[in-house]
PDB file of N, CA and C in Angstrom:
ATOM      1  N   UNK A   1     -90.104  14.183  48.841  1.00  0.00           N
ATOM      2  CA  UNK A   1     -89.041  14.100  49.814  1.00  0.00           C
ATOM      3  C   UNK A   1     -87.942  15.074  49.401  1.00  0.00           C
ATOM      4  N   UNK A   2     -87.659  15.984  50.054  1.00  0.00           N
ATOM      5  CA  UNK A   2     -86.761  16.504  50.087  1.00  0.00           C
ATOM      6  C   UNK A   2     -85.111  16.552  50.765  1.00  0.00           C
ATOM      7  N   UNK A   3     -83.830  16.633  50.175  1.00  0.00           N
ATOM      8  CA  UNK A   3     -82.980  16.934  50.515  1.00  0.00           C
ATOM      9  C   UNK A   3     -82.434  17.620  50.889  1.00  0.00           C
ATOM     10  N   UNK A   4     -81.590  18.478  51.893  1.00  0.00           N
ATOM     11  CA  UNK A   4     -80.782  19.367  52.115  1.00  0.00           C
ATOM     12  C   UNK A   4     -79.556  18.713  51.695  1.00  0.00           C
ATOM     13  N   UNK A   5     -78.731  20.081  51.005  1.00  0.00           N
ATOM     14  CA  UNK A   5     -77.388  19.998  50.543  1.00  0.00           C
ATOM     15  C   UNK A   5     -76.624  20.616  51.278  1.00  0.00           C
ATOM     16  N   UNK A   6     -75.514  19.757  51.547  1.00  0.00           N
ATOM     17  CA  UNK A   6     -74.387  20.675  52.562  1.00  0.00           C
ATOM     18  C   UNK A   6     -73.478  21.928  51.470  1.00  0.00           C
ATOM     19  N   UNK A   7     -72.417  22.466  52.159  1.00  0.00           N
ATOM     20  CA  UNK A   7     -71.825  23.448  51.426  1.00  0.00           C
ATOM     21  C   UNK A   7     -70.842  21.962  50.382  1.00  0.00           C
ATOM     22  N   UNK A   8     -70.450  21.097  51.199  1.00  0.00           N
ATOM     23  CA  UNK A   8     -69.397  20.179  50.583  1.00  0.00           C
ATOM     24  C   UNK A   8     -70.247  19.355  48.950  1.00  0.00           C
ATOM     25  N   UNK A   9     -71.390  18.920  49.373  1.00  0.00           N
ATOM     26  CA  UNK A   9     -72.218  18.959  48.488  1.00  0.00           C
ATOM     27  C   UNK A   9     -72.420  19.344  47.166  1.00  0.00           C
ATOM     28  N   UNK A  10     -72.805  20.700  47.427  1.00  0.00           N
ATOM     29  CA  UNK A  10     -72.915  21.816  45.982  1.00  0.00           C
ATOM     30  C   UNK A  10     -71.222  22.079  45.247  1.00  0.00           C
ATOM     31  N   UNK A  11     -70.103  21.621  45.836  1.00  0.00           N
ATOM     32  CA  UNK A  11     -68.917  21.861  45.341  1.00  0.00           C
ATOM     33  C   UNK A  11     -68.328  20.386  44.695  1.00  0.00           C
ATOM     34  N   UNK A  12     -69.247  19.798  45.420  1.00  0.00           N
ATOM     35  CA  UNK A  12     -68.755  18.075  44.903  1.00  0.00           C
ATOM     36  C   UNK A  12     -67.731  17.564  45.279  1.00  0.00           C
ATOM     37  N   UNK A  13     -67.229  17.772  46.247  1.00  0.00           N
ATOM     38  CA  UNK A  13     -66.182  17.710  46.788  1.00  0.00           C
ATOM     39  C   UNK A  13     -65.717  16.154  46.850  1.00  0.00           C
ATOM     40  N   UNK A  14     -64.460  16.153  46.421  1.00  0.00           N
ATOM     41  CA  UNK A  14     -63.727  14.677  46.117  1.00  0.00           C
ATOM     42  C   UNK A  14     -63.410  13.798  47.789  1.00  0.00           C
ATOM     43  N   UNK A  15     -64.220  12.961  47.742  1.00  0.00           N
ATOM     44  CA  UNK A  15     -63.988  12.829  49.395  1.00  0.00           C
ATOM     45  C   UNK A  15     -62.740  11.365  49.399  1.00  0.00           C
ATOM     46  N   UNK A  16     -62.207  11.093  47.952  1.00  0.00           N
ATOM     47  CA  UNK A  16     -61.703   9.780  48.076  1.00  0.00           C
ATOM     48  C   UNK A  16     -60.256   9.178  48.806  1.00  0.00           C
ATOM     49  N   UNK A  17     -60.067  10.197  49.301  1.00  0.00           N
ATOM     50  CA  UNK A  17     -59.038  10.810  50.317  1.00  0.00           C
ATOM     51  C   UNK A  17     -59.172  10.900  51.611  1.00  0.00           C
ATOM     52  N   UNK A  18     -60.465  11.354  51.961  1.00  0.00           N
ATOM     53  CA  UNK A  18     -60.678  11.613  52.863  1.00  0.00           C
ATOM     54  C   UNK A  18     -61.088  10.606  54.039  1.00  0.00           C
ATOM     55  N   UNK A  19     -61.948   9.593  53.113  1.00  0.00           N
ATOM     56  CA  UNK A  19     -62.074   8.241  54.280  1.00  0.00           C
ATOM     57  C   UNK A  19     -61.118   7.796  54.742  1.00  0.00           C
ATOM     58  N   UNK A  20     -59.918   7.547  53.946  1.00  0.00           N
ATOM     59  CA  UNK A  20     -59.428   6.593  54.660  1.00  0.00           C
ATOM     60  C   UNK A  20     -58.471   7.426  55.944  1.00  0.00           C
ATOM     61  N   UNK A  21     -58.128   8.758  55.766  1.00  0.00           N
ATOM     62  CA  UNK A  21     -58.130   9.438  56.949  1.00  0.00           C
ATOM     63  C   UNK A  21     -58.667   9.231  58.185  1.00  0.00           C
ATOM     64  N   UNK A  22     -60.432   9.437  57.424  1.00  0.00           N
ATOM     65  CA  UNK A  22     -61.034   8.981  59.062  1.00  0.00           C
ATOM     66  C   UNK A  22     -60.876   7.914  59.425  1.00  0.00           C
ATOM     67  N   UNK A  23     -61.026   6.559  58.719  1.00  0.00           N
ATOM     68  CA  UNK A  23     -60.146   5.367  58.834  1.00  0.00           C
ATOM     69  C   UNK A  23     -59.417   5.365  59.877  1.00  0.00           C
ATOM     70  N   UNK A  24     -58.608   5.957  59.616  1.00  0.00           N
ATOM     71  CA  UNK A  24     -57.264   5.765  60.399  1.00  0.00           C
ATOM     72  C   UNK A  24     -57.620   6.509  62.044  1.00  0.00           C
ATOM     73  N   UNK A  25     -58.196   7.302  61.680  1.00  0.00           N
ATOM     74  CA  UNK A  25     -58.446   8.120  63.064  1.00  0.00           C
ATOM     75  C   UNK A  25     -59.737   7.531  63.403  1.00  0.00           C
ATOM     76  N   UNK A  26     -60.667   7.018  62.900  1.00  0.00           N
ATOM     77  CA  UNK A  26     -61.634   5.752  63.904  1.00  0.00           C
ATOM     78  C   UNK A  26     -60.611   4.959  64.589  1.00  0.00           C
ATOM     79  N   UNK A  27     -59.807   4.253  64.143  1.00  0.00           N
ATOM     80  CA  UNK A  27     -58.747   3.154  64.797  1.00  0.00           C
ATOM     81  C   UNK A  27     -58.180   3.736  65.863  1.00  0.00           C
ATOM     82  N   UNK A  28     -57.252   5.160  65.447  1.00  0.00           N
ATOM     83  CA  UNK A  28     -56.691   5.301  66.781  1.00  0.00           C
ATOM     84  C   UNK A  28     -57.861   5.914  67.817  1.00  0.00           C
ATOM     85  N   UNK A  29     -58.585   6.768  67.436  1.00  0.00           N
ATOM     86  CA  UNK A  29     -59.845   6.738  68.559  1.00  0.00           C
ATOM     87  C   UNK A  29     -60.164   5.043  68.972  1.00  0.00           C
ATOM     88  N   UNK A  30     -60.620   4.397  68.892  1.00  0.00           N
ATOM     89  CA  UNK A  30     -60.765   2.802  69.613  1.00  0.00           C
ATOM     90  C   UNK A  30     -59.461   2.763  69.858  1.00  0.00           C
ATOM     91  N   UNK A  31     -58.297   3.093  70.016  1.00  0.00           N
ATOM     92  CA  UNK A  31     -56.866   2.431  70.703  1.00  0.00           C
ATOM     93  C   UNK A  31     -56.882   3.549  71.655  1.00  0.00           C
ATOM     94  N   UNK A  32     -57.656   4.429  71.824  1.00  0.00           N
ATOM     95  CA  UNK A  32     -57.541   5.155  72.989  1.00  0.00           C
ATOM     96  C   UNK A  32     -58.449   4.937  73.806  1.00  0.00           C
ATOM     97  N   UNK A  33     -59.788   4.830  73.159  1.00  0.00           N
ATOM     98  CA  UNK A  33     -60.531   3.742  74.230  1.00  0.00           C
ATOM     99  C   UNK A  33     -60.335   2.678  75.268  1.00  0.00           C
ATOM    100  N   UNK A  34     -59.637   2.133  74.522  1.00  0.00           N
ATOM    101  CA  UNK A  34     -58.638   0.791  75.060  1.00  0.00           C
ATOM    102  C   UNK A  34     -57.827   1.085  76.019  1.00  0.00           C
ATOM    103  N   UNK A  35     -57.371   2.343  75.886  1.00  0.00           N
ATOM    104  CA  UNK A  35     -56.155   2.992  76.492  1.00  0.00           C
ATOM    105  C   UNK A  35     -56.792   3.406  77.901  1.00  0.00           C
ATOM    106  N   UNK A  36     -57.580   4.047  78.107  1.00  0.00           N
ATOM    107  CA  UNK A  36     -58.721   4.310  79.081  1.00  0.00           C
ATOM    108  C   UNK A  36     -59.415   2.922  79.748  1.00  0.00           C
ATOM    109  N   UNK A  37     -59.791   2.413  78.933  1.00  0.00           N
ATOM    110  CA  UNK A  37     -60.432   1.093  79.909  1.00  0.00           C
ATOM    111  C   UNK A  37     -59.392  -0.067  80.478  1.00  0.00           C
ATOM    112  N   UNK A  38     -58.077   0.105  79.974  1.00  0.00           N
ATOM    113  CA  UNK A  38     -57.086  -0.662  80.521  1.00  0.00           C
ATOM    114  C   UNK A  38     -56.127   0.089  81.847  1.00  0.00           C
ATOM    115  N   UNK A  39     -56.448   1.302  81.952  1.00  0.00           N
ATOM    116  CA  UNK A  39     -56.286   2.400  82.935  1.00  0.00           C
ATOM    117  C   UNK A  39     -54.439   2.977  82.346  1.00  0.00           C
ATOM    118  N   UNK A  40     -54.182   3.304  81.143  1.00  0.00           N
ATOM    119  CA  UNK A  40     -52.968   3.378  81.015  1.00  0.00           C
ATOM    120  C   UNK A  40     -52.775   4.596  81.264  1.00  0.00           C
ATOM    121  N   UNK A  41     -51.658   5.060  81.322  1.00  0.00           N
ATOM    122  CA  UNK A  41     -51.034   6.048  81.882  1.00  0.00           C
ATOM    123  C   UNK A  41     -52.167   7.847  81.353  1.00  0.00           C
ATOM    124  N   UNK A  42     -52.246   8.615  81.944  1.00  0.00           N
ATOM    125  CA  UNK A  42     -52.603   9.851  81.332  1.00  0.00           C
ATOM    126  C   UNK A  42     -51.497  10.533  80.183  1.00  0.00           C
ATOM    127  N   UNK A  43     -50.785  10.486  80.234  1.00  0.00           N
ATOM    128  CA  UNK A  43     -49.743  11.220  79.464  1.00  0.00           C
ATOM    129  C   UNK A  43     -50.023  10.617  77.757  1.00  0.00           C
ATOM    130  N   UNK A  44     -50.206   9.435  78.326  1.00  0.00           N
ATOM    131  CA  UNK A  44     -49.901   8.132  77.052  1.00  0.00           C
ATOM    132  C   UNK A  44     -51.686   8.310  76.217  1.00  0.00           C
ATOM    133  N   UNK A  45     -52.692   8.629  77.274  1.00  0.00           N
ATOM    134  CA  UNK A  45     -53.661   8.840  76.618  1.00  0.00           C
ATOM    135  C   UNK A  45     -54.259  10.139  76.044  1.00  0.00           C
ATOM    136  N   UNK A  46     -53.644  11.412  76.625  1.00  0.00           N
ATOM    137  CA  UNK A  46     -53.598  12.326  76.088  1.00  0.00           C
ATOM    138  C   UNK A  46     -52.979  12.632  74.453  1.00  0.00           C
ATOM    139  N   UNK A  47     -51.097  11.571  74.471  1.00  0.00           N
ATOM    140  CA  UNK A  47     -50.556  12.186  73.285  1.00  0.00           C
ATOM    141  C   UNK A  47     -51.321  11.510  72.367  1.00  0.00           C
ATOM    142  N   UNK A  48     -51.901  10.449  72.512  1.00  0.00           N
ATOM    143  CA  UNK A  48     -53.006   9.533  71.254  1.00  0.00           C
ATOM    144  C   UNK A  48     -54.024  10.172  70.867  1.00  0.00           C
ATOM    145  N   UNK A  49     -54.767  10.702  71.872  1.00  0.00           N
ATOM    146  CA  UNK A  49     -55.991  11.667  71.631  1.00  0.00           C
ATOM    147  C   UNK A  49     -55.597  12.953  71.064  1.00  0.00           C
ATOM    148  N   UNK A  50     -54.332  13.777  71.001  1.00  0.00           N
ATOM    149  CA  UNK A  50     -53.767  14.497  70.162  1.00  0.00           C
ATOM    150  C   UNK A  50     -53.613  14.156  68.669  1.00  0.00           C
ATOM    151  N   UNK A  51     -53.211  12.896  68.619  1.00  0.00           N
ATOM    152  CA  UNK A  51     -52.777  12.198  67.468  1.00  0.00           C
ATOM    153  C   UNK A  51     -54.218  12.114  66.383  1.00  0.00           C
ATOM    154  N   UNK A  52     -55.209  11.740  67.474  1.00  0.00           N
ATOM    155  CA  UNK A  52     -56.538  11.030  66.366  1.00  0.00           C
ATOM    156  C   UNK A  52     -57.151  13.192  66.371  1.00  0.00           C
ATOM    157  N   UNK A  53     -57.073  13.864  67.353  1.00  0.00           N
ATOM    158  CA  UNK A  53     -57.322  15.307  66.917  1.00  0.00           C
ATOM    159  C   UNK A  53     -56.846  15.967  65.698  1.00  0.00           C
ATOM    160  N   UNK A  54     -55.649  15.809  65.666  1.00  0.00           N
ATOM    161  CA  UNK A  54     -54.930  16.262  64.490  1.00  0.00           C
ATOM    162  C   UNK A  54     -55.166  15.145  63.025  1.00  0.00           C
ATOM    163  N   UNK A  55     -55.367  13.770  63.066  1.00  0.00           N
ATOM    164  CA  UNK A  55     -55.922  13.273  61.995  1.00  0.00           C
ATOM    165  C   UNK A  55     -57.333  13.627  61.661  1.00  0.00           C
ATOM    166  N   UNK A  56     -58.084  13.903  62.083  1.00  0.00           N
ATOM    167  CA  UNK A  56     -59.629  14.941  61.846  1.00  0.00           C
ATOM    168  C   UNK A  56     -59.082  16.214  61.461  1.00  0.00           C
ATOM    169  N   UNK A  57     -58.276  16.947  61.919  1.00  0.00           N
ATOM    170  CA  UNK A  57     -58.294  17.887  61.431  1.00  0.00           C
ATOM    171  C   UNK A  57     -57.704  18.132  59.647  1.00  0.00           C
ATOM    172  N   UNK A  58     -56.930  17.216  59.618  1.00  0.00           N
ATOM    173  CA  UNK A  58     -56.319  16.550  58.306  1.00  0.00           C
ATOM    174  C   UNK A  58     -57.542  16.598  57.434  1.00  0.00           C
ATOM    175  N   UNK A  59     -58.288  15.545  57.879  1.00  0.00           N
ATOM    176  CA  UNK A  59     -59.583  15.025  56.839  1.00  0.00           C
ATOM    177  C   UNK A  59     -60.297  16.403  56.522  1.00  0.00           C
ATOM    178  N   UNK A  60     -60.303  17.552  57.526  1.00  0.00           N
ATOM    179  CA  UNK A  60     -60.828  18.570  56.940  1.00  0.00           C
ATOM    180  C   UNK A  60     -60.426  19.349  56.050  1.00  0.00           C
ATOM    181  N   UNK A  61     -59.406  19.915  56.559  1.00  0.00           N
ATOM    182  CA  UNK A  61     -58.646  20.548  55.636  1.00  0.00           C
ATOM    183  C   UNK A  61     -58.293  20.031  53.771  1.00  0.00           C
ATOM    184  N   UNK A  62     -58.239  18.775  53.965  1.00  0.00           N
ATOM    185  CA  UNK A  62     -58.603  18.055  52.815  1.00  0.00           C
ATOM    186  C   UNK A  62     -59.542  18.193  51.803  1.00  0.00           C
ATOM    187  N   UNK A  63     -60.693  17.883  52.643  1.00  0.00           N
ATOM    188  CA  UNK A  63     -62.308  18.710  52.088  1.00  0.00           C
ATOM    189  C   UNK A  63     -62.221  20.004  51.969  1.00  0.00           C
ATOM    190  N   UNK A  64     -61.425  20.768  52.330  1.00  0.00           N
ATOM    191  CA  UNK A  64     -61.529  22.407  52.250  1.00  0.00           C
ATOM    192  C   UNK A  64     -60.317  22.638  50.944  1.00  0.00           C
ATOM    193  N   UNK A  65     -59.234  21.805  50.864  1.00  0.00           N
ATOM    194  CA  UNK A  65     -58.421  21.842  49.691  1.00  0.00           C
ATOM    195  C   UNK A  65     -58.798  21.774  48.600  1.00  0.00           C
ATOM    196  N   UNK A  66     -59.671  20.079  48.380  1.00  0.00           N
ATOM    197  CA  UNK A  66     -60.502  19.817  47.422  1.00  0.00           C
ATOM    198  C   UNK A  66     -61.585  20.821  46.714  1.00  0.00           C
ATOM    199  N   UNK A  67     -62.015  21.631  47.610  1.00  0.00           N
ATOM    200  CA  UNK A  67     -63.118  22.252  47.332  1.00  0.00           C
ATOM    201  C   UNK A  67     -62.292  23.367  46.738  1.00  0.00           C
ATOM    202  N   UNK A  68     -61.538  23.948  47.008  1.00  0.00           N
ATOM    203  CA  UNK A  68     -60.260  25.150  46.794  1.00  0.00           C
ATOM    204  C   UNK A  68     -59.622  24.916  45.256  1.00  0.00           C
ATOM    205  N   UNK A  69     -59.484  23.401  45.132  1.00  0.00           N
ATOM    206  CA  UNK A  69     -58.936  23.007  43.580  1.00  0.00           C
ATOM    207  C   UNK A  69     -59.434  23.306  42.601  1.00  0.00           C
ATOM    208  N   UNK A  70     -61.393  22.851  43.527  1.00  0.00           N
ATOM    209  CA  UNK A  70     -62.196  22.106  41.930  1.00  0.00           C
ATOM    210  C   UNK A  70     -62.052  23.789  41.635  1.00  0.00           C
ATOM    211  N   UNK A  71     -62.436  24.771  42.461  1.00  0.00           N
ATOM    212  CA  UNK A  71     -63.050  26.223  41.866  1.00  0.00           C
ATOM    213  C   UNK A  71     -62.274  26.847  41.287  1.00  0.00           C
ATOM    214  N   UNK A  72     -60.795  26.563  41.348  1.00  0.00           N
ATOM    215  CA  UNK A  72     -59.347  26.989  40.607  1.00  0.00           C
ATOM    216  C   UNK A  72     -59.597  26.168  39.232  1.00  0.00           C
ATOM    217  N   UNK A  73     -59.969  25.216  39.210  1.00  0.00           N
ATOM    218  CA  UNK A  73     -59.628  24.494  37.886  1.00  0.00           C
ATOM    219  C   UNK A  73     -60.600  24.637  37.098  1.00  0.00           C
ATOM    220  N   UNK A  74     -61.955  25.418  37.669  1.00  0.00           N
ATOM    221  CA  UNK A  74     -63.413  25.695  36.531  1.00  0.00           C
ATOM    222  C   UNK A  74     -62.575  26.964  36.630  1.00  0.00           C
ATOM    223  N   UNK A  75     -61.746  27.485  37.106  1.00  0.00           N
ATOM    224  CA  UNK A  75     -61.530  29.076  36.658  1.00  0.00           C
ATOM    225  C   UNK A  75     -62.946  30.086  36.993  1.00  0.00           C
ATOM    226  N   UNK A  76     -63.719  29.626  38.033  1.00  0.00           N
ATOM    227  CA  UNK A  76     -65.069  30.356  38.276  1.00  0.00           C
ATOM    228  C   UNK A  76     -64.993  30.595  39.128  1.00  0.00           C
ATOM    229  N   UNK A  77     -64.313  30.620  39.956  1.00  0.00           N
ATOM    230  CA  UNK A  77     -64.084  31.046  41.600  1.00  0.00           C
ATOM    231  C   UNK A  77     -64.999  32.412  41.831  1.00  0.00           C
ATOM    232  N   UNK A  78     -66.096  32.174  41.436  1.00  0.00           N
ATOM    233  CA  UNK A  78     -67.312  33.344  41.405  1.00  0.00           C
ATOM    234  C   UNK A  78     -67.488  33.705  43.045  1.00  0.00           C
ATOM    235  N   UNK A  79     -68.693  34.477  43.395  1.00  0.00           N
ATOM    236  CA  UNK A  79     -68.975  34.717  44.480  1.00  0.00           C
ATOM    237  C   UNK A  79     -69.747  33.336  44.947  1.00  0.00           C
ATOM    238  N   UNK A  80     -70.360  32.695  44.472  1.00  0.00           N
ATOM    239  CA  UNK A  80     -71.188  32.114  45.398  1.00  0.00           C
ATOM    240  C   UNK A  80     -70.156  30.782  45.431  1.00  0.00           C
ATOM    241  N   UNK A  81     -69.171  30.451  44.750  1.00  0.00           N
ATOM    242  CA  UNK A  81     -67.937  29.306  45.075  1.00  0.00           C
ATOM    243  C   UNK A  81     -67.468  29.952  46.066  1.00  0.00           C
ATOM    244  N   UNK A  82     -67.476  31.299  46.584  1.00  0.00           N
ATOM    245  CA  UNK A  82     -66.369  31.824  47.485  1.00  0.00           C
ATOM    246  C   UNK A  82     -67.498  31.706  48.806  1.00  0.00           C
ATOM    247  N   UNK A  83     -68.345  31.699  48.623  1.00  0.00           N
ATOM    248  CA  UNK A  83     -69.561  31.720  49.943  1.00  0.00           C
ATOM    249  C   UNK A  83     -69.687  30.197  50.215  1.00  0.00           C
ATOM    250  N   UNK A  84     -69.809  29.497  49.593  1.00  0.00           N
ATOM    251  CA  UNK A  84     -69.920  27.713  49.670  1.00  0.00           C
ATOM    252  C   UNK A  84     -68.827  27.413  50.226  1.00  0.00           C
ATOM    253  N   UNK A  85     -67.509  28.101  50.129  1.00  0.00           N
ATOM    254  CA  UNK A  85     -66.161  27.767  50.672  1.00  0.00           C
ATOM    255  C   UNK A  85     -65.960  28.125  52.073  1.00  0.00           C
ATOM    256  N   UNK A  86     -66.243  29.831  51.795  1.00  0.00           N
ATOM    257  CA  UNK A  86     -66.255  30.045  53.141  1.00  0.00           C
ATOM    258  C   UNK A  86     -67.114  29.576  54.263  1.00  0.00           C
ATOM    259  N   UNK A  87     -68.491  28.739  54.024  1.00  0.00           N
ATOM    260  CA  UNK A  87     -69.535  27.623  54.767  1.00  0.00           C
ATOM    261  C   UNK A  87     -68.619  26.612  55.345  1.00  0.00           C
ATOM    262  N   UNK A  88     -68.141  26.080  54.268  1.00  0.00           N
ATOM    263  CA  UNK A  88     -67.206  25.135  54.610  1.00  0.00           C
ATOM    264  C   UNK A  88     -66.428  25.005  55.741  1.00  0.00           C
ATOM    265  N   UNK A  89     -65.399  26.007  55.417  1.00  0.00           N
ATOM    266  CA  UNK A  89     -64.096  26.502  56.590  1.00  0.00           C
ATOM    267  C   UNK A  89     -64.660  26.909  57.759  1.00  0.00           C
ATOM    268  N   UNK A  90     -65.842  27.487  57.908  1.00  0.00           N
ATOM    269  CA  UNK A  90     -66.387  28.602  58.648  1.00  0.00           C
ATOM    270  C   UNK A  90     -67.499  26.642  59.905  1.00  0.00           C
ATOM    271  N   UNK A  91     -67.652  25.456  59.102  1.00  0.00           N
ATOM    272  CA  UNK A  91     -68.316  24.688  59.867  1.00  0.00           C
ATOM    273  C   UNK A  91     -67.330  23.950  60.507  1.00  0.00           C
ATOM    274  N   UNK A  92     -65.730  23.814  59.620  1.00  0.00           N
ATOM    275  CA  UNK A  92     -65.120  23.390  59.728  1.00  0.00           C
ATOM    276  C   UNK A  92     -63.996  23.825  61.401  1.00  0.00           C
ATOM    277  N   UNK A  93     -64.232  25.068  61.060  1.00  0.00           N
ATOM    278  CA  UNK A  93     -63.354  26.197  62.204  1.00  0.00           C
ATOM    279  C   UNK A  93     -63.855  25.986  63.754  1.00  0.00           C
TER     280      UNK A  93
END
């Protein structure tokens, strides 16, 4: 059986940060759900769905920080840390 490894993967990337981000942005995604099936205003469901957009985008950038640290702190920021990174940003973008 084989595995595929993502770019986040091979960098080991510290994700312990990162859940509870999505956490938070699962929740407000379901309060916008809510927001929609209770027929509330458009304005009101747009700025929420902004809100849980920009908390995803958080959680990424996070994973792209993390990954940015570990290769600063081995001091190896070689080519193929800089290609695994740029995978990253580049799935992330």
């Amino acid at each position: 059986m084989t595995t595929d490894k993502t770019a986040a993967d091979e960098l080991h990337v510290d994700m312990t940060n990162v859940l509870p981000r999505l956490k938070r942005a699962h929740g407000q995604l379901a309060g916008v759900m809510a927001m929609i099936e209770s027929g509330r205003d458009c304005k009101d469901v747009l700025t929420q769905l902004a809100a849980v957009s920009k908390a995803i985008d958080a959680a990424g950038f996070a994973v792209i920080s993390s990954g940015l640290e570990q290769c600063i702190a081995r001091g190896e920021a070689g080519l193929d840390d800089r290609a695994r990174l740029e995978k990253l940003f580049h799935a992330f973008a």
